[in-house]
C-alpha atoms as a PDB file:
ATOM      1  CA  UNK A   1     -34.004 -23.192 -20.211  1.00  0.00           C
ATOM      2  CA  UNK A   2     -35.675 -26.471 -20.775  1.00  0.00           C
ATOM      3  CA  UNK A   3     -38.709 -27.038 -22.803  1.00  0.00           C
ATOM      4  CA  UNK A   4     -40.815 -30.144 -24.872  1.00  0.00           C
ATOM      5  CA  UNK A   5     -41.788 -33.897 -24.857  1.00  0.00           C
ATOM      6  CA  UNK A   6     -41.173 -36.746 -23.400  1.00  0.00           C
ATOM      7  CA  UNK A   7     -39.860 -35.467 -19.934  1.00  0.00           C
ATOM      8  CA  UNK A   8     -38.943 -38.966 -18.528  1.00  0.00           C
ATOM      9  CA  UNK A   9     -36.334 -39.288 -21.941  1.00  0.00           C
ATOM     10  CA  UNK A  10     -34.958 -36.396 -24.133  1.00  0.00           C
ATOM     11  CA  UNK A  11     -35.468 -33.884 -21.482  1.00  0.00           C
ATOM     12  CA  UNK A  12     -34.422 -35.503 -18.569  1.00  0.00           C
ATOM     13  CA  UNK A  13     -31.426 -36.575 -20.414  1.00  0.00           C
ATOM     14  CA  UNK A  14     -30.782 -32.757 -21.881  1.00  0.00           C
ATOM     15  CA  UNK A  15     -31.110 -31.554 -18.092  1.00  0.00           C
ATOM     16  CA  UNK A  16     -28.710 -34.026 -16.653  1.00  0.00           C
ATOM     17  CA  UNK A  17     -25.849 -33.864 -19.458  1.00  0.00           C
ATOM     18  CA  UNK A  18     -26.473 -29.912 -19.241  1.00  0.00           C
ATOM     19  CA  UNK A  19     -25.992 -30.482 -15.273  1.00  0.00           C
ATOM     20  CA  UNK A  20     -23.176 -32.391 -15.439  1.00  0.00           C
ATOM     21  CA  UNK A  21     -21.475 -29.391 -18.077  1.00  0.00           C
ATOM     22  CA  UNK A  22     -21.773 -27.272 -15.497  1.00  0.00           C
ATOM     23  CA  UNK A  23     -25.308 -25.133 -16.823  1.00  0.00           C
ATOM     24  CA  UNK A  24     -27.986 -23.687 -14.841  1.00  0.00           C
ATOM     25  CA  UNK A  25     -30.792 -25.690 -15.741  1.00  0.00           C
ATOM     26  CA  UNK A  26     -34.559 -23.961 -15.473  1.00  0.00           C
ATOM     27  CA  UNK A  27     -37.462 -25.501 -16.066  1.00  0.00           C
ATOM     28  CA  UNK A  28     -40.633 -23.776 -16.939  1.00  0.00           C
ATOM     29  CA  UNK A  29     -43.893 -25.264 -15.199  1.00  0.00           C
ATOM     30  CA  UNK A  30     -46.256 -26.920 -17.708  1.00  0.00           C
ATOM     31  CA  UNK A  31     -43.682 -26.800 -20.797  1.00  0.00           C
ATOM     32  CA  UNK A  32     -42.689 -30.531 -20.746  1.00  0.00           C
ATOM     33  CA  UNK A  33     -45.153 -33.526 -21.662  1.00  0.00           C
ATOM     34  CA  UNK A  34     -45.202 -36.994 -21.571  1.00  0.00           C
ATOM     35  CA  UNK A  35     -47.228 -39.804 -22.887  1.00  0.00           C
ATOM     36  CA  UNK A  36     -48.441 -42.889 -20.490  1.00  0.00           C
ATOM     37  CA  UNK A  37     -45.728 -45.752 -19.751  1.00  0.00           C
ATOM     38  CA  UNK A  38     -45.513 -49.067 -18.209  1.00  0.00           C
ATOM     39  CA  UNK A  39     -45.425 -47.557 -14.881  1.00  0.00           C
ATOM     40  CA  UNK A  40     -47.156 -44.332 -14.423  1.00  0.00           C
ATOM     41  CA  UNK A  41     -49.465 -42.387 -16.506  1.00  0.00           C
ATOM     42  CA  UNK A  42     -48.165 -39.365 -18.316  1.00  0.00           C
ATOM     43  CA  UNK A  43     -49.367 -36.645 -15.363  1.00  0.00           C
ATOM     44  CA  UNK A  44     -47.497 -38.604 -12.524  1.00  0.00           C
ATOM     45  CA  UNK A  45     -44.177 -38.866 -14.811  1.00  0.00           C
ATOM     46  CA  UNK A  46     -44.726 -35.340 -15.280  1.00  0.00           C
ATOM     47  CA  UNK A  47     -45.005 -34.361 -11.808  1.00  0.00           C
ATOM     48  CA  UNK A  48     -42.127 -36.506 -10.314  1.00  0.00           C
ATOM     49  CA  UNK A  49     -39.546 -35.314 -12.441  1.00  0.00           C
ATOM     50  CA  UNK A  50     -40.578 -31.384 -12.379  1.00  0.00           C
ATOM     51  CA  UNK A  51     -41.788 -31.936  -8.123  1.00  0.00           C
ATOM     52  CA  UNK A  52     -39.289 -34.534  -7.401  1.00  0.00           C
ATOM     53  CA  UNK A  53     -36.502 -35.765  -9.666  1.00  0.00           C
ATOM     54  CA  UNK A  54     -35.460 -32.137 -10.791  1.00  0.00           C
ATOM     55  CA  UNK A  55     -35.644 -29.399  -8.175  1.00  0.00           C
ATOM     56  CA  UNK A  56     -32.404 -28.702  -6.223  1.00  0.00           C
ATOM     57  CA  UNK A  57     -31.002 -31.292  -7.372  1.00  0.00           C
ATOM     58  CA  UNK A  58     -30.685 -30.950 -11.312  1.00  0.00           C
ATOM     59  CA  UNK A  59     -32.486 -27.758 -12.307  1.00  0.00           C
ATOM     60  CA  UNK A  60     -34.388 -24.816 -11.220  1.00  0.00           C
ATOM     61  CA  UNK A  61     -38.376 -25.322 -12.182  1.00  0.00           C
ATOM     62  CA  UNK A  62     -40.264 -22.004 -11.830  1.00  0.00           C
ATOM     63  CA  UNK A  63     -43.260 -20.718 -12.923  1.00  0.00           C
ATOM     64  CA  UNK A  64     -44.012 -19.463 -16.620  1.00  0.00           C
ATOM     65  CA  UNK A  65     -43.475 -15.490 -14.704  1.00  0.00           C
ATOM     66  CA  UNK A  66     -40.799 -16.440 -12.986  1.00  0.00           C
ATOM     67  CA  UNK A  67     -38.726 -17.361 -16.255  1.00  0.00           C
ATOM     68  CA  UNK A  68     -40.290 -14.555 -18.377  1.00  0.00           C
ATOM     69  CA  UNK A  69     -38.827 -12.741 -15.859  1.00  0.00           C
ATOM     70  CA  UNK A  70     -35.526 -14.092 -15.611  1.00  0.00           C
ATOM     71  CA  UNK A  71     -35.356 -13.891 -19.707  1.00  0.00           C
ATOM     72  CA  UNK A  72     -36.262 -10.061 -19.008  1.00  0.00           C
ATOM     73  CA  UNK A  73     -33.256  -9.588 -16.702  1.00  0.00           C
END
């Protein structure tokens, strides 16, 4: 389970090395951040790597529930 800042670096490089090792990735909505870049402000980085770049592909992203849940099982 994947959690903290900068989504377009340190986690989307954690997800895609832990991908590559062969880990289930998951991805709790709203627990990654970003700050503004060159090309896209912080809410549309956010939003194409947890909408777009991510889901089956790289990692599960599920709601905050849905992982408490899964942490419960």
């Amino acid at each position: 389970m994947m959690v903290g800042l900068q989504t377009n670096f340190c986690i989307d490089a954690s997800v895609k090395s832990a991908f590559e090792r062969g880990f289930q990735v998951i991805i709790p909505a709203g627990t990654n951040s970003t700050f503004d870049n060159d090309y896209m402000d912080d809410e549309t980085t956010y939003r194409y790597y947890n909408e777009m770049m991510w889901p089956e592909r790289f990692a599960q992203c599920v709601s905050v529930e849905e992982a408490i849940a899964m942490m419960e099982n």
